[in-house]
Protein backbone atom coordinates (compact mmCIF):
# COMPACT_ATOMS: atom_id res chain seq x y z
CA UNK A 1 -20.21 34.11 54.03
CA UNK A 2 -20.99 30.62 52.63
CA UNK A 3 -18.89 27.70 52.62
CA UNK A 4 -18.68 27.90 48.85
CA UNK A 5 -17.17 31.90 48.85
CA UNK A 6 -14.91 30.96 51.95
CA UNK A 7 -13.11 28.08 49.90
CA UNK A 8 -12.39 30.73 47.10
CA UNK A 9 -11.30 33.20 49.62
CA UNK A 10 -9.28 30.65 50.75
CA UNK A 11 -8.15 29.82 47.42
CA UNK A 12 -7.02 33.38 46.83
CA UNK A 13 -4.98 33.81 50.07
CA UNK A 14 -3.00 30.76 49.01
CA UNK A 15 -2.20 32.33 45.55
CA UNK A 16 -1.08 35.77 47.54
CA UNK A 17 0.68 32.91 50.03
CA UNK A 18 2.67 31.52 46.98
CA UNK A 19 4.16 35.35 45.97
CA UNK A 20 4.73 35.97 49.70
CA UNK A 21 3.00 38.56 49.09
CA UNK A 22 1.36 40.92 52.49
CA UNK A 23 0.22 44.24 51.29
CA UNK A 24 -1.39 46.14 48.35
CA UNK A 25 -1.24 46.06 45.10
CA UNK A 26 -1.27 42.83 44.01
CA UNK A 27 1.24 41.94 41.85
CA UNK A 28 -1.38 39.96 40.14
CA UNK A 29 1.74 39.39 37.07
CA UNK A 30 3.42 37.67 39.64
CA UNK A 31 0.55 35.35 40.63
CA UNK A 32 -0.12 34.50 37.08
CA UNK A 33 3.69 33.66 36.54
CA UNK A 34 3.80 31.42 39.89
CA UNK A 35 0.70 29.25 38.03
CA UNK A 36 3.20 29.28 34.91
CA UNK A 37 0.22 31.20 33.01
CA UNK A 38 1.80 33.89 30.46
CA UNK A 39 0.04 37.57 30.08
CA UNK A 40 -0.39 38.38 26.73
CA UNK A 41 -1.60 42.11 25.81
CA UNK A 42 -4.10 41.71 22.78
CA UNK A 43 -6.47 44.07 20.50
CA UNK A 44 -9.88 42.23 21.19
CA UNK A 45 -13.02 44.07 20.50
CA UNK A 46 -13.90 46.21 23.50
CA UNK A 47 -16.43 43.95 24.15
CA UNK A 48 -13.97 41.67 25.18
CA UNK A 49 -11.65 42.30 28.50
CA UNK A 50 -9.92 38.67 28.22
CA UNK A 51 -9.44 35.20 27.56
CA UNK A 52 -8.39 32.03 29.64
CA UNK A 53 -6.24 29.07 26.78
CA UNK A 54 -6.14 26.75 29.31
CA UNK A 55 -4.70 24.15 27.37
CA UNK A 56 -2.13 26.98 26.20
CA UNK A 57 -1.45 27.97 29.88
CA UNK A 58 -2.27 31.77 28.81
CA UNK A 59 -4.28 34.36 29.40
CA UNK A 60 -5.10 37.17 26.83
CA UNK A 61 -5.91 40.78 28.00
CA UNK A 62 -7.52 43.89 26.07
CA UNK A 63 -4.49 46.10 25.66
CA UNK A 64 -6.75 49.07 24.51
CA UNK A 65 -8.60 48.73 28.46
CA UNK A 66 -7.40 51.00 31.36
CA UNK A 67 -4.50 49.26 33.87
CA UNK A 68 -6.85 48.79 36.60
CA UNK A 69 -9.55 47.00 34.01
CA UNK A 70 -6.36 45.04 33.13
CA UNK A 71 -5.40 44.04 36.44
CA UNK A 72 -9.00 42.85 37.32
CA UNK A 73 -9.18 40.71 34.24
CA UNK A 74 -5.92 39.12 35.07
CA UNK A 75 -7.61 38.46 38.29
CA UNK A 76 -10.39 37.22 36.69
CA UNK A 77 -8.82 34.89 34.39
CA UNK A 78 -6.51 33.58 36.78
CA UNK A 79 -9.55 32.54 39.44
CA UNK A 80 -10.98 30.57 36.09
CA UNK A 81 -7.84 28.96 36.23
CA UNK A 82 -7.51 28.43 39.43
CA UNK A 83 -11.10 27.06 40.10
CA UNK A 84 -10.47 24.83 37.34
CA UNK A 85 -13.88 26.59 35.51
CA UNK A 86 -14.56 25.13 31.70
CA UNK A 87 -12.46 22.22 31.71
CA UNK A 88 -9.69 22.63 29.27
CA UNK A 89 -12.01 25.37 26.85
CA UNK A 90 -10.96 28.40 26.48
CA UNK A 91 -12.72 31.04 28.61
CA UNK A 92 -13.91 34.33 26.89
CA UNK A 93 -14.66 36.97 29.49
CA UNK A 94 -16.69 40.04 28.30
CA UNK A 95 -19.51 42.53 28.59
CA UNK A 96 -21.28 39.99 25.85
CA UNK A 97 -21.59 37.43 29.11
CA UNK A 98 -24.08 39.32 31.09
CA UNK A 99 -21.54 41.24 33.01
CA UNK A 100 -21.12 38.11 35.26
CA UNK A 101 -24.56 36.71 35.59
CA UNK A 102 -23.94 33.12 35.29
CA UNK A 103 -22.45 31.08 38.29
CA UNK A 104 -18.58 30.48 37.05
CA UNK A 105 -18.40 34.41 36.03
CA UNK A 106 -19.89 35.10 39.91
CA UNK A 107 -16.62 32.97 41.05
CA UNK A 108 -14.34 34.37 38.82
CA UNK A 109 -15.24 37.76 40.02
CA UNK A 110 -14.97 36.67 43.76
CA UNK A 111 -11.96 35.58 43.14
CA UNK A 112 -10.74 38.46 41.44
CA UNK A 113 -12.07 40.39 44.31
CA UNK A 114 -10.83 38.20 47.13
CA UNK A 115 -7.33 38.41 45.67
CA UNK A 116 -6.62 41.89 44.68
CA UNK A 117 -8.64 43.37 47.85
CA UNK A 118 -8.26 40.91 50.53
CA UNK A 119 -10.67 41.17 53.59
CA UNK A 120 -7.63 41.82 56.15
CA UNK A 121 -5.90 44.15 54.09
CA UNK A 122 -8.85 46.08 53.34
CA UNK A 123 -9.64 46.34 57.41
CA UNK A 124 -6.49 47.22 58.28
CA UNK A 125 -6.07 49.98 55.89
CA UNK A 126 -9.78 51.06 56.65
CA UNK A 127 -8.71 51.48 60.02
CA UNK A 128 -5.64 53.26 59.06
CA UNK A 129 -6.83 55.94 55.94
CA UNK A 130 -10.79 55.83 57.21
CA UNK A 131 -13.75 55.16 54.80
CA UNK A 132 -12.39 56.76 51.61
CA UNK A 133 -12.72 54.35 48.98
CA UNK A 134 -11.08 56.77 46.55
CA UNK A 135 -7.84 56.28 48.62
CA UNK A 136 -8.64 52.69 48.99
CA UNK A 137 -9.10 52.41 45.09
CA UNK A 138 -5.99 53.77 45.00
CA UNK A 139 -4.11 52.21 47.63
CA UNK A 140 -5.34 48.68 46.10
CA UNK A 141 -5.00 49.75 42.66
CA UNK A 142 -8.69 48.56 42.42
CA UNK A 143 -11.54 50.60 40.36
CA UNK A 144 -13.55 52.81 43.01
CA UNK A 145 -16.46 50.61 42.07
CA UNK A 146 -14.85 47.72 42.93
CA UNK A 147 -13.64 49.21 46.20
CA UNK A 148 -17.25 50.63 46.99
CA UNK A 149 -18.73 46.90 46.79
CA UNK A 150 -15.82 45.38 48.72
CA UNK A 151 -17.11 47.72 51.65
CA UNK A 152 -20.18 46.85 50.94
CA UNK A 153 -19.54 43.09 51.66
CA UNK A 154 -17.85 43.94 54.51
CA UNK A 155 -20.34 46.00 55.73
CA UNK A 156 -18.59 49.23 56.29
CA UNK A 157 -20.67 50.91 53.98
CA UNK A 158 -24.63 50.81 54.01
């Protein structure tokens, strides 16, 4: 891993830190309260999965999307936040973007990924429930596809 990733892993174990927070799910509500950031449900275009108002300290999330989309997006927004990504813009976060091409979205998403599956977590419960990532999905309250390449980083799956 690169210095770059390791400081936002690093980032994200300090925002699961903050919640003492040690096993799965993430109460990524929790996180986003602890940053004084307020969740707001709201009926974008599907196109759209959420927004960062910085400057408003909020974060806007497609109601109509499934929990687990939700929960990512939180994620998503928060590691804008948290990176400090777009000075005080607002951030708009959707399948318009390139699906995460650019650089910032990249770090947003390893963020995300870092904080809601964290590499420990998902080693020890590997060990424990075997190389399912169904029941990992589950266990994390993660989409199977973003369980699958989580174990693909870590190299448990080829």
């Amino acid at each position: 891993m690169n210095e770059h990733l390791h400081y936002i892993e690093t980032l994200a174990n300090n925002a699961l830190k903050s919640i003492d927070c040690t096993e799965p799910p993430v109460p990524v509500d929790k996180i986003a309260e602890k940053l004084e950031l307020r969740v707001i449900p709201f009926k974008f275009p599907d196109s759209i999965s959420g927004v960062l108002r910085k400057g408003k300290k909020a974060i806007g999330v497609n109601e109509a999307h499934h929990a687990i989309r939700q929960r990512f997006t939180i994620a998503h927004e928060i590691g804008h936040f948290v990176l400090n990504h777009g000075n005080d813009e607002d951030m708009v976060d959707g399948s318009f973007n390139g699906g995460g091409s650019n650089g910032i979205e990249r770090e947003a998403n390893a963020f995300a990924s870092f904080l809601l599956m964290p590499r420990e977590w998902v080693l020890d419960r590997h060990k424990k429930i075997g190389l399912d990532p169904k029941k990992l999905a589950k266990e994390f309250n993660v989409s199977e596809q973003a369980m699958t390449i989580k174990l693909l980083e870590l190299d448990l799956i080829k």
